[in-house]
Protein backbone atom coordinates (compact mmCIF):
# COMPACT_ATOMS: atom_id res chain seq x y z
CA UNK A 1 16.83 1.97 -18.80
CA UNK A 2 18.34 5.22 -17.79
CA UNK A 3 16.75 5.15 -14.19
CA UNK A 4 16.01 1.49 -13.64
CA UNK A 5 14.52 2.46 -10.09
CA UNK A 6 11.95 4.79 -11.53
CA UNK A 7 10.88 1.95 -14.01
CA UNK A 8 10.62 -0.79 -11.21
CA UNK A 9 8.57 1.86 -8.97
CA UNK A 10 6.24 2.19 -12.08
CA UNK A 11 6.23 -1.55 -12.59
CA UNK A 12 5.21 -2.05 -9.17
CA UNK A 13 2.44 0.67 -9.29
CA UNK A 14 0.51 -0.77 -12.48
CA UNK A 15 0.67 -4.45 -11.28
CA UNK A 16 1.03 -3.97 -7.62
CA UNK A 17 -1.15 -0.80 -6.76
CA UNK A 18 0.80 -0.13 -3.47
CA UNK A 19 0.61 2.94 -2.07
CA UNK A 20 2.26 6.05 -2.69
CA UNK A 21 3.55 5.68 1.05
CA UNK A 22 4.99 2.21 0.30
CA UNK A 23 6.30 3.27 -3.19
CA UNK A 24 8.45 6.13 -1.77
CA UNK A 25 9.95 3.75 1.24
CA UNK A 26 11.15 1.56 -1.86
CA UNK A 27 12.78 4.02 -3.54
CA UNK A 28 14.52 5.20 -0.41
CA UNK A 29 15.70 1.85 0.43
CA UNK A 30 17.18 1.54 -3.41
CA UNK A 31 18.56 4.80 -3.74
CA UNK A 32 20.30 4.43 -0.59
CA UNK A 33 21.89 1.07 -1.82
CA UNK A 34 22.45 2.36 -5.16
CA UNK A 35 24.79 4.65 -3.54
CA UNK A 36 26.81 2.77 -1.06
CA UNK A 37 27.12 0.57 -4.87
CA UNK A 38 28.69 3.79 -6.28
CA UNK A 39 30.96 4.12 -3.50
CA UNK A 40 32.11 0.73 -3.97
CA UNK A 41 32.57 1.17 -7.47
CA UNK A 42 29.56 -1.36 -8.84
CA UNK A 43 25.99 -0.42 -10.56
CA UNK A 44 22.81 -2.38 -10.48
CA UNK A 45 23.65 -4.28 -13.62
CA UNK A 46 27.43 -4.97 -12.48
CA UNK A 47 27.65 -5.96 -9.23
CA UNK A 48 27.47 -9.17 -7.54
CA UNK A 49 26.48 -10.78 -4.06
CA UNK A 50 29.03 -10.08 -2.05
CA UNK A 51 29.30 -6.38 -2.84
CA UNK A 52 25.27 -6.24 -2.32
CA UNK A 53 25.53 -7.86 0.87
CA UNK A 54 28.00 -5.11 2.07
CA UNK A 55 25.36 -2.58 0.76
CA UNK A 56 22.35 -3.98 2.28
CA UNK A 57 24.12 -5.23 5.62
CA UNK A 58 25.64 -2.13 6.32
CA UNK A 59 26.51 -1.25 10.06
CA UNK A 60 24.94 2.13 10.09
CA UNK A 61 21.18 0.17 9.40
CA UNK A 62 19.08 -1.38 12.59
CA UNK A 63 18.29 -4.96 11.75
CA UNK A 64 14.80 -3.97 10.79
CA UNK A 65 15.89 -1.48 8.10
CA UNK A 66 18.56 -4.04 6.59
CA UNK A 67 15.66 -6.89 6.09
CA UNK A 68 13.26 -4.01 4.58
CA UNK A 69 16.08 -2.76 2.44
CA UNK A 70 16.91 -6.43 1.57
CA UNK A 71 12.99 -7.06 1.08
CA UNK A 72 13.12 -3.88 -1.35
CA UNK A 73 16.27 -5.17 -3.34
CA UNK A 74 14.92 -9.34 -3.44
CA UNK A 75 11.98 -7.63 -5.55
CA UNK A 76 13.78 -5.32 -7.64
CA UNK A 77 16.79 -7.77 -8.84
CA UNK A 78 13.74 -10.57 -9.38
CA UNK A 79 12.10 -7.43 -12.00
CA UNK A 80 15.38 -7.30 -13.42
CA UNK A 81 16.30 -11.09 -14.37
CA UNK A 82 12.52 -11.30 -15.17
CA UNK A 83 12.83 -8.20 -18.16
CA UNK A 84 16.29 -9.61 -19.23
CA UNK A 85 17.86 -6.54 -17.98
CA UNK A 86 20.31 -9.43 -15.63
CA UNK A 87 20.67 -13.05 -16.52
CA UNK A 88 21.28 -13.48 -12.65
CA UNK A 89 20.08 -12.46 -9.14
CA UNK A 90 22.83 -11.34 -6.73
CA UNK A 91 20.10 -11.31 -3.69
CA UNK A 92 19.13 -15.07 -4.46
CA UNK A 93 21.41 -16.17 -1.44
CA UNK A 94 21.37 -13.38 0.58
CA UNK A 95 18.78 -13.88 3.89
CA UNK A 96 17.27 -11.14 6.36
CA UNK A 97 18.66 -11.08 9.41
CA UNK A 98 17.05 -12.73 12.62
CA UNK A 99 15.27 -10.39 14.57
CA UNK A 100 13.42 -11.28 17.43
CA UNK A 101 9.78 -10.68 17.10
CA UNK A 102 8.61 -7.15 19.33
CA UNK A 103 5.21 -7.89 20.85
CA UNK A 104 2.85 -4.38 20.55
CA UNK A 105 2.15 -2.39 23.95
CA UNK A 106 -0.41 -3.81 25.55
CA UNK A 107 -3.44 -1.24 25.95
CA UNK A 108 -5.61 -1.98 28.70
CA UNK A 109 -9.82 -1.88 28.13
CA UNK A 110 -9.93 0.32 30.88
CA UNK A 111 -7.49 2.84 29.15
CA UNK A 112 -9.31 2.65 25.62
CA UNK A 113 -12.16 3.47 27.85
CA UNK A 114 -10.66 6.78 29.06
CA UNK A 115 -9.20 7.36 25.53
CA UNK A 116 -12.44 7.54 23.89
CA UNK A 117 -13.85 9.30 26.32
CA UNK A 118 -11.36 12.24 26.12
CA UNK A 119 -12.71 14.31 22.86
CA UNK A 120 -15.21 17.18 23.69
CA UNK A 121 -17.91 16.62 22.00
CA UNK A 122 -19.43 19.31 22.24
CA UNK A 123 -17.41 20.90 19.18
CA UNK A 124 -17.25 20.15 15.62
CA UNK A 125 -13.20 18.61 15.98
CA UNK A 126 -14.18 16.65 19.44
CA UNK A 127 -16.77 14.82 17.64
CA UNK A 128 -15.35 13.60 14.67
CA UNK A 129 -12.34 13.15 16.21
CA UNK A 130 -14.44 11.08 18.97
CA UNK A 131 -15.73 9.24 15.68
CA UNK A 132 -11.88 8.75 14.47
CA UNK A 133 -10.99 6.87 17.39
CA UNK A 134 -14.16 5.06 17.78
CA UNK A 135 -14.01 3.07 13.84
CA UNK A 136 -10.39 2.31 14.22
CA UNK A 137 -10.94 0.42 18.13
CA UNK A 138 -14.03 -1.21 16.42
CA UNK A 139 -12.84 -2.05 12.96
CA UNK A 140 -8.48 -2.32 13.59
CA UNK A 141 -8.45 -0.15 10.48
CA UNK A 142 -4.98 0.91 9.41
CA UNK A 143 -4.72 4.87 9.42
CA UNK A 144 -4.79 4.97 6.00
CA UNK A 145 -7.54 3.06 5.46
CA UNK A 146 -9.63 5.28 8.08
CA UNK A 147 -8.49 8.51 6.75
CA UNK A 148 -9.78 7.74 2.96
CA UNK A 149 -12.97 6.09 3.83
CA UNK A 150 -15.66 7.18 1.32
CA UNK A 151 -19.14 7.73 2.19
CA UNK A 152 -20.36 5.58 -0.04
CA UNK A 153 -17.89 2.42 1.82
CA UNK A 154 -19.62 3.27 5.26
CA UNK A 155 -23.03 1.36 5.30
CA UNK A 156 -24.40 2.69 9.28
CA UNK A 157 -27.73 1.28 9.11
CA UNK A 158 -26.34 -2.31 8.38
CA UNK A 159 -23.05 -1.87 10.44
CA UNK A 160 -20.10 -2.62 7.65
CA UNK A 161 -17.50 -0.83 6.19
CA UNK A 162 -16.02 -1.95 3.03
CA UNK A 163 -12.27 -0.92 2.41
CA UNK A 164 -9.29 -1.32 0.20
CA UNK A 165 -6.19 -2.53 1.86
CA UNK A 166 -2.48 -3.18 0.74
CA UNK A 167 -2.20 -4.79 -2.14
CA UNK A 168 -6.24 -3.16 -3.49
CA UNK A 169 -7.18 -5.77 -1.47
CA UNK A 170 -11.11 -4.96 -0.40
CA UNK A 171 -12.71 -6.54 2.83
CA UNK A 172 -15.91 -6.16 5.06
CA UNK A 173 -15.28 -5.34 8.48
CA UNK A 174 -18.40 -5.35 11.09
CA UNK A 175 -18.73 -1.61 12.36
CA UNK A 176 -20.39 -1.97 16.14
CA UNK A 177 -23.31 0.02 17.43
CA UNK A 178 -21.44 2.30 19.33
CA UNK A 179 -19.01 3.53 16.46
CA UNK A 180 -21.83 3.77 14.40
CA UNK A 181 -23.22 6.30 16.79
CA UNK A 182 -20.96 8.42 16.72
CA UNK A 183 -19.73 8.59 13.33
CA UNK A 184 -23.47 8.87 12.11
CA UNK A 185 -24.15 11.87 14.70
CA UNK A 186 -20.72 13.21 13.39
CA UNK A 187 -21.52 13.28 9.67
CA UNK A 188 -25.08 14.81 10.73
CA UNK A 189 -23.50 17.15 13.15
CA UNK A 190 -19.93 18.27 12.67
CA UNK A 191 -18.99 18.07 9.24
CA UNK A 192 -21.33 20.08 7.82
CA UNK A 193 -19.84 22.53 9.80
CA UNK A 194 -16.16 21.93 9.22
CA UNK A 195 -16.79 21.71 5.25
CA UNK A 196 -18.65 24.86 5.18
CA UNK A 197 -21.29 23.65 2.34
CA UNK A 198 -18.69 22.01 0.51
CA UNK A 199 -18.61 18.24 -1.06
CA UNK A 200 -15.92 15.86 -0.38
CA UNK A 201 -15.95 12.17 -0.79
CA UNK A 202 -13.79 11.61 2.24
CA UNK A 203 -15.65 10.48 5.74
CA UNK A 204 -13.17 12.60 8.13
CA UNK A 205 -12.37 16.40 7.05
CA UNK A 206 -10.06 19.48 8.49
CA UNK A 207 -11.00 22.98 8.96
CA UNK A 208 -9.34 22.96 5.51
CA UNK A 209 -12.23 22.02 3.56
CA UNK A 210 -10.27 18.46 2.36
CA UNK A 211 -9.60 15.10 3.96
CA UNK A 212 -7.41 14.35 6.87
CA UNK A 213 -4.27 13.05 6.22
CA UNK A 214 -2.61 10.88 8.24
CA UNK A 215 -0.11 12.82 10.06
CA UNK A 216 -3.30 14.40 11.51
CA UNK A 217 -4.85 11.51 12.48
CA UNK A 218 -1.62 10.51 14.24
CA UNK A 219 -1.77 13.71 16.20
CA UNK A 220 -5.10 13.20 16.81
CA UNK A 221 -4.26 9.38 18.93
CA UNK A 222 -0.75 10.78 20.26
CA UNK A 223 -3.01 14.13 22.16
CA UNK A 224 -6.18 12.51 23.34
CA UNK A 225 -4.02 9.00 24.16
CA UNK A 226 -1.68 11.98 26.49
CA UNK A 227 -4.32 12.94 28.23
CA UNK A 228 -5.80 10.14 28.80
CA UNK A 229 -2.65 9.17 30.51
CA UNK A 230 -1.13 6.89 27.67
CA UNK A 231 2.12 6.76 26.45
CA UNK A 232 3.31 6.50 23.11
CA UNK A 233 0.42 5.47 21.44
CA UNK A 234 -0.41 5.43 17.47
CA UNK A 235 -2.88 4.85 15.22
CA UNK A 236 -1.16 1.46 14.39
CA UNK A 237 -1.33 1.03 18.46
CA UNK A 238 -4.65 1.67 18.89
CA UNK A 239 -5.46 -1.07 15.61
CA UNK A 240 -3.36 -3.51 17.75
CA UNK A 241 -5.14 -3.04 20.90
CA UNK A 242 -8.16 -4.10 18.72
CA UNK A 243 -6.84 -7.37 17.77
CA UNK A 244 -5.59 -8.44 21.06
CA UNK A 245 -8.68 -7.62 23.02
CA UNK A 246 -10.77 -9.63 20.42
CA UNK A 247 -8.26 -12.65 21.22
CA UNK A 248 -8.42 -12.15 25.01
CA UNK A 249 -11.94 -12.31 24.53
CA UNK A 250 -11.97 -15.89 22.83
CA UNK A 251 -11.84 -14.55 18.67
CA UNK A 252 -10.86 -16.87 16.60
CA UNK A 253 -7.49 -16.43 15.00
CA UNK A 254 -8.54 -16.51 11.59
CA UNK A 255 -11.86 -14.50 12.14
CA UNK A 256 -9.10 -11.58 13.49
CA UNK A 257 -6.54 -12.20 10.51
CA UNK A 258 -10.02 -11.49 7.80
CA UNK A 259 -10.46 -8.52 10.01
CA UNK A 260 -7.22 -7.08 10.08
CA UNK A 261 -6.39 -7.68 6.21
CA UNK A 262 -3.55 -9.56 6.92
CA UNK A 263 -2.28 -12.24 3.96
CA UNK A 264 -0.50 -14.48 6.46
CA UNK A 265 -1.80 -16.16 9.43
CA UNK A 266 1.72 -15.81 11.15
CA UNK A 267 1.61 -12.09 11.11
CA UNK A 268 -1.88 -11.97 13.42
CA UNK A 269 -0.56 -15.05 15.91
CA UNK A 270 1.53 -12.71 17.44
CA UNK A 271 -2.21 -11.48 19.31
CA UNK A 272 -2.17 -14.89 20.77
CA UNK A 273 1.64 -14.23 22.55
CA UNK A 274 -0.24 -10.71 23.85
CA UNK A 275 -2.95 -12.71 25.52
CA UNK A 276 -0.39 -15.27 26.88
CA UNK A 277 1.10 -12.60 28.31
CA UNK A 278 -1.76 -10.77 29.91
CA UNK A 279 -3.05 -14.36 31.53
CA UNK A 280 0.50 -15.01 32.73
CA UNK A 281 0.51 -11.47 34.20
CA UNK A 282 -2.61 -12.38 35.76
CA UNK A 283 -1.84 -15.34 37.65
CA UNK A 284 1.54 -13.94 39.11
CA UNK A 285 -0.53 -10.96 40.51
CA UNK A 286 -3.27 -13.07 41.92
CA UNK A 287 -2.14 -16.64 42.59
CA UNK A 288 -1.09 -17.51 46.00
CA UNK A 289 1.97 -18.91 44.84
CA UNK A 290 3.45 -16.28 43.21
């Protein structure tokens, strides 16, 4: 193969279907280790653990970016031995660093209240971008799933939207009264307006005539989250203060993971350490023993 990284990235897209987004932090992470390989004087096909291990671990990386980069490099060496293009795996012993586990910024109800209460709308961009933030604090959608709904995936009248996750993975998620509102008064409403007699599969549309992206729709949470007195929050944030309210309000664990998408049960408990966290808060701030 004359670029073995362009193969594996294909590979991945035909059997994997990840996005374009996850396909280009791959081949990043690969290039990137590909050349600290050069420097070193090895190739894919040549080199061996140790020499990997001073590519992957290198000082310059955060622990985070070393276990993706690892991550990356585990599935690309396992492609390899699997096509016969290595008769060995040089990442079989390597492990990801330790990294203790970051718990998300805990949004208050009271502040999601003031968030989604910041769009005007009284214009075409307050209301669908009222509508924006109102599916992803009722569904926890991730951006990209918001930004490429379909019309046909939004079912108002019966409260569901059906989307396609990582991995192509489709799931149901309940769409409450309120969201439904507002997204049906913005599709009847404001984007009629903002596509100017146009057609476009997409739910949520620019002045542009085409389908937010979702740098927009980050803009969209960072402004109205600033003036609603927020700091720092994302579209990701905003999907996490979904799941922990849920929990706080007695969800159960695995009715949040089918919600969220998530493939592992470990990756949603960390909504049950948020909601420790909030009780223990509590009782320090309003038990007389504290």
């Amino acid at each position: 193969m004359s670029d073995p990284i362009a193969a594996f990235l294909d590979h991945l897209w035909l059997t994997a279907r990840l996005s374009r987004n996850t396909l280009e932090a791959y081949r990043r992470d690969l290039e990137k280790t590909a050349g600290r390989l050069n420097v070193a004087g090895y190739g894919w096909h040549d080199t061996d653990g140790a020499a990997l291990a001073e590519a992957v671990y290198h000082p310059d990386d955060s622990q985070s970016t070393q276990a993706r980069t690892l991550s990356a490099c585990k599935r690309f060496y396992g492609w390899l031995e699997e096509n016969g293009s290595r008769s060995d795996n040089p990442t079989r012993h390597l492990k990801s660093p330790s990294q203790a586990k970051s718990l998300p910024v805990l949004i208050t109800e009271n502040q999601i209240d003031s968030l989604l209460s910041a769009p005007d709308t009284d214009t075409p961009h307050g209301l669908r971008d009222k509508a924006l933030l109102e599916l992803i604090y009722a569904t926890g959608l991730r951006v990209t799933e918001a930004v490429k709904l379909r019309l046909n995936e939004a079912d108002l009248a019966k409260g569901i939207i059906n989307t396609v996750g990582k991995g192509n993975k489709q799931r149901i998620v309940p769409l409450g009264a309120e969201a439904a509102y507002w997204i049906g008064r913005y599709l009847a409403e404001a984007r009629p307006q903002l596509l100017k007699n146009k057609t476009l599969d997409e739910i949520f549309v620019s002045q542009k005539c085409t389908g937010i992206t979702r740098q927009l729709a980050w803009m969209i949470v960072k402004n109205y989250a600033e003036a609603a007195g927020i700091r720092n929050l994302s579209p990701h944030g905003l999907r996490h203060a979904f799941a922990t309210h849920l929990v706080n309000h007695g969800a159960d664990l695995r009715v949040v993971q089918s919600l969220l998408g998530h493939a592992d049960i470990s990756t949603t408990q960390i909504y049950t350490h948020v909601a420790n966290q909030r009780l223990k808060s509590i009782v320090e701030e309003h038990h007389s023993r504290n």
